[in-house]
C-alpha atoms as a PDB file:
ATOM      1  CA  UNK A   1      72.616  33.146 -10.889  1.00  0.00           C
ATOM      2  CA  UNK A   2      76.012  32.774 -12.875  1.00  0.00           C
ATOM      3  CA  UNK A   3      77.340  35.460 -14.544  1.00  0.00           C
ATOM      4  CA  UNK A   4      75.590  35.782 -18.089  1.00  0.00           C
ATOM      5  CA  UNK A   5      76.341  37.980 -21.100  1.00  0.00           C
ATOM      6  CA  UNK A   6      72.903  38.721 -21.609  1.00  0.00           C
ATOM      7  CA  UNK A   7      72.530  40.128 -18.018  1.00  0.00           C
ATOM      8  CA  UNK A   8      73.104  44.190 -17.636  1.00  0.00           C
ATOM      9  CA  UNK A   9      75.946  45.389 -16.090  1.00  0.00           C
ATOM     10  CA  UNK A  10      73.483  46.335 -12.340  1.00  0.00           C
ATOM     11  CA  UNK A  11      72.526  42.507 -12.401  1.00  0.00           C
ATOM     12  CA  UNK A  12      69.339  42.571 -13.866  1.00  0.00           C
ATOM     13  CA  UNK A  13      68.555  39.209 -15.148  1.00  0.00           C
ATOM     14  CA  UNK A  14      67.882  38.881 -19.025  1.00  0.00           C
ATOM     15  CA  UNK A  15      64.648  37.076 -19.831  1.00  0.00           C
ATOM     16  CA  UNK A  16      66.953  34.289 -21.607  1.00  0.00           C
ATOM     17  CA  UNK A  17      68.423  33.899 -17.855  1.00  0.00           C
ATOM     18  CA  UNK A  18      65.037  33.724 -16.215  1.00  0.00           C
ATOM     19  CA  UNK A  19      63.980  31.175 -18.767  1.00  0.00           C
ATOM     20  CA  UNK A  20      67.139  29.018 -18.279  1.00  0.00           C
ATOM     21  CA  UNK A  21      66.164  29.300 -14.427  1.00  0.00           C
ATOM     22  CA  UNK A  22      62.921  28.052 -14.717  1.00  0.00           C
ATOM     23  CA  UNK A  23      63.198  25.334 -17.167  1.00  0.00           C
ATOM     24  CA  UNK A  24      66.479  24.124 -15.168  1.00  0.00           C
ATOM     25  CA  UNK A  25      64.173  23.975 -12.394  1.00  0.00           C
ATOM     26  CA  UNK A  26      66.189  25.730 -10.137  1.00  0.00           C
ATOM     27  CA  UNK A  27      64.775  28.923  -7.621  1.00  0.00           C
ATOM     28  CA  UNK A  28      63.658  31.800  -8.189  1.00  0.00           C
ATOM     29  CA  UNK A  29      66.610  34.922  -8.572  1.00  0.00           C
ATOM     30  CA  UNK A  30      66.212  37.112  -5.109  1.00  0.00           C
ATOM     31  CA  UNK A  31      64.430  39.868  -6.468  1.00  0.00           C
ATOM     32  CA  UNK A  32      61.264  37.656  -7.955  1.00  0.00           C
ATOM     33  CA  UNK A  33      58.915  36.220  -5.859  1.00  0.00           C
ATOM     34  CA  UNK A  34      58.831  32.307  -5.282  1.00  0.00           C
ATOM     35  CA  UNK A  35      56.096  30.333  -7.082  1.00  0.00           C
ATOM     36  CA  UNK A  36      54.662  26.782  -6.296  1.00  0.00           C
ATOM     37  CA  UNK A  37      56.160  23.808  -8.318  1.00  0.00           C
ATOM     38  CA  UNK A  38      53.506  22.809 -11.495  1.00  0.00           C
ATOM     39  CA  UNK A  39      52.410  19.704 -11.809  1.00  0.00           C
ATOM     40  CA  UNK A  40      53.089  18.497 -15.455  1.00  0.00           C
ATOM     41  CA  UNK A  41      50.164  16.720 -17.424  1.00  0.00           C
ATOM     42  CA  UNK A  42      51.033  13.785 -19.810  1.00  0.00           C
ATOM     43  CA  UNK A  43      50.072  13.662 -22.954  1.00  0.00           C
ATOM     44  CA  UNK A  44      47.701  10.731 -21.839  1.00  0.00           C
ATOM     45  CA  UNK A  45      46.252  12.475 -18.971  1.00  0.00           C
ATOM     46  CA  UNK A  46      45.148  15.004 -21.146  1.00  0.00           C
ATOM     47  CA  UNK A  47      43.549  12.912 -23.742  1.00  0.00           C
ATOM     48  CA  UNK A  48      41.939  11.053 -20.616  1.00  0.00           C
ATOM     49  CA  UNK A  49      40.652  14.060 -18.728  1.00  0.00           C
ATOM     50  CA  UNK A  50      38.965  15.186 -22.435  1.00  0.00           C
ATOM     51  CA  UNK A  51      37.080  12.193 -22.877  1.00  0.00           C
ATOM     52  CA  UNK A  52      35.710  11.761 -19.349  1.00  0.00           C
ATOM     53  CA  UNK A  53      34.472  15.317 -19.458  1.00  0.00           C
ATOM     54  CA  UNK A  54      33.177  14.664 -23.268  1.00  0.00           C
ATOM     55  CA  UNK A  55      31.379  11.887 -21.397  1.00  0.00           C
ATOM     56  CA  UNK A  56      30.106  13.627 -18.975  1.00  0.00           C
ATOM     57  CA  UNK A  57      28.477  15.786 -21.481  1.00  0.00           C
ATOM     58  CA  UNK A  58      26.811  13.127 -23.567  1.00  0.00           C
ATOM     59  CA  UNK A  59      25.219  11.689 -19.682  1.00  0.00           C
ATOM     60  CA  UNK A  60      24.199  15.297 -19.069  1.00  0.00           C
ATOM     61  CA  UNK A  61      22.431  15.777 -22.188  1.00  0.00           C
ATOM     62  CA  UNK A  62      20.753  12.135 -22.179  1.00  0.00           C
ATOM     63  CA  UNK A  63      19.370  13.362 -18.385  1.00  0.00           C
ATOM     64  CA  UNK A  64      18.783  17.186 -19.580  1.00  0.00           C
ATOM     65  CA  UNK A  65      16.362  15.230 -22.152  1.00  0.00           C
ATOM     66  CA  UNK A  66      13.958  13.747 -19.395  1.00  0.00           C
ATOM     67  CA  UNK A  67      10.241  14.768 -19.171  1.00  0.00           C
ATOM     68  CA  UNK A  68       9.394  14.447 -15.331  1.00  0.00           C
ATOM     69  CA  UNK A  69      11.442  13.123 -12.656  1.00  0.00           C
ATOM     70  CA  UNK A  70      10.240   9.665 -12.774  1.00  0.00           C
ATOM     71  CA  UNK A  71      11.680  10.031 -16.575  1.00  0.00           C
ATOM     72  CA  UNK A  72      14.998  11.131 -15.054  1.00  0.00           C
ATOM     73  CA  UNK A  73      14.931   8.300 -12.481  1.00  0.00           C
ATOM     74  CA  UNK A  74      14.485   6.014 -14.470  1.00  0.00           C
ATOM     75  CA  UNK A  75      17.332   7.502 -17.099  1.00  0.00           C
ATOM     76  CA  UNK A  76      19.468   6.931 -14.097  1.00  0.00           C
ATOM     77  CA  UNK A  77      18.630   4.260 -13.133  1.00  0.00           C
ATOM     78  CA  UNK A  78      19.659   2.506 -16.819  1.00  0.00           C
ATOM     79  CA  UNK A  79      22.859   4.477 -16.679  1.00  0.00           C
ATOM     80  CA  UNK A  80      23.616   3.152 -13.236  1.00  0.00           C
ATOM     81  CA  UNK A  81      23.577  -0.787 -14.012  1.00  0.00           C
ATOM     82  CA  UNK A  82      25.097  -0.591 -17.744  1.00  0.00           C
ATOM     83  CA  UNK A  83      28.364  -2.217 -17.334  1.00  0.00           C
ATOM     84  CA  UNK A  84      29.812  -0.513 -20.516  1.00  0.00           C
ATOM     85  CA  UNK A  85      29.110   2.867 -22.152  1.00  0.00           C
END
């Protein structure tokens, strides 16, 4: 770590240096423990992931609707072999 302003004078890092280290990317200061990189989600990621799972819902809740299993089957069946939902 440079030498920062912020820092005490027994090299403690400031939270505004620890900040500046992890945004920059850079590793961890000896005294913390190392973590795993984190993947970043996209914008459009997220927006996908949300409608799959909100899809996923609506199928559950058309199947949680069936009667007997031959209702469910057969529920499944007509999601299986429609092309578009």
């Amino acid at each position: 770590m440079k030498y920062s302003l912020t820092a005490g004078s027994r090299g403690i890092a400031s939270v505004f240096d620890l900040l500046a280290e992890g945004l920059s990317g850079a590793s961890a200061p000896s005294g913390l423990p190392s973590r795993a990189p984190v993947a970043r989600v996209g914008v459009f990621e997220r927006i996908e992931q949300a409608l799959w799972r909100s899809r996923q819902r609506d199928l559950e809740r058309s199947l949680d609707d069936a009667v007997d299993i031959a209702d469910l089957e057969a529920r499944m069946r007509r999601i299986e072999r429609r092309t578009l939902y």
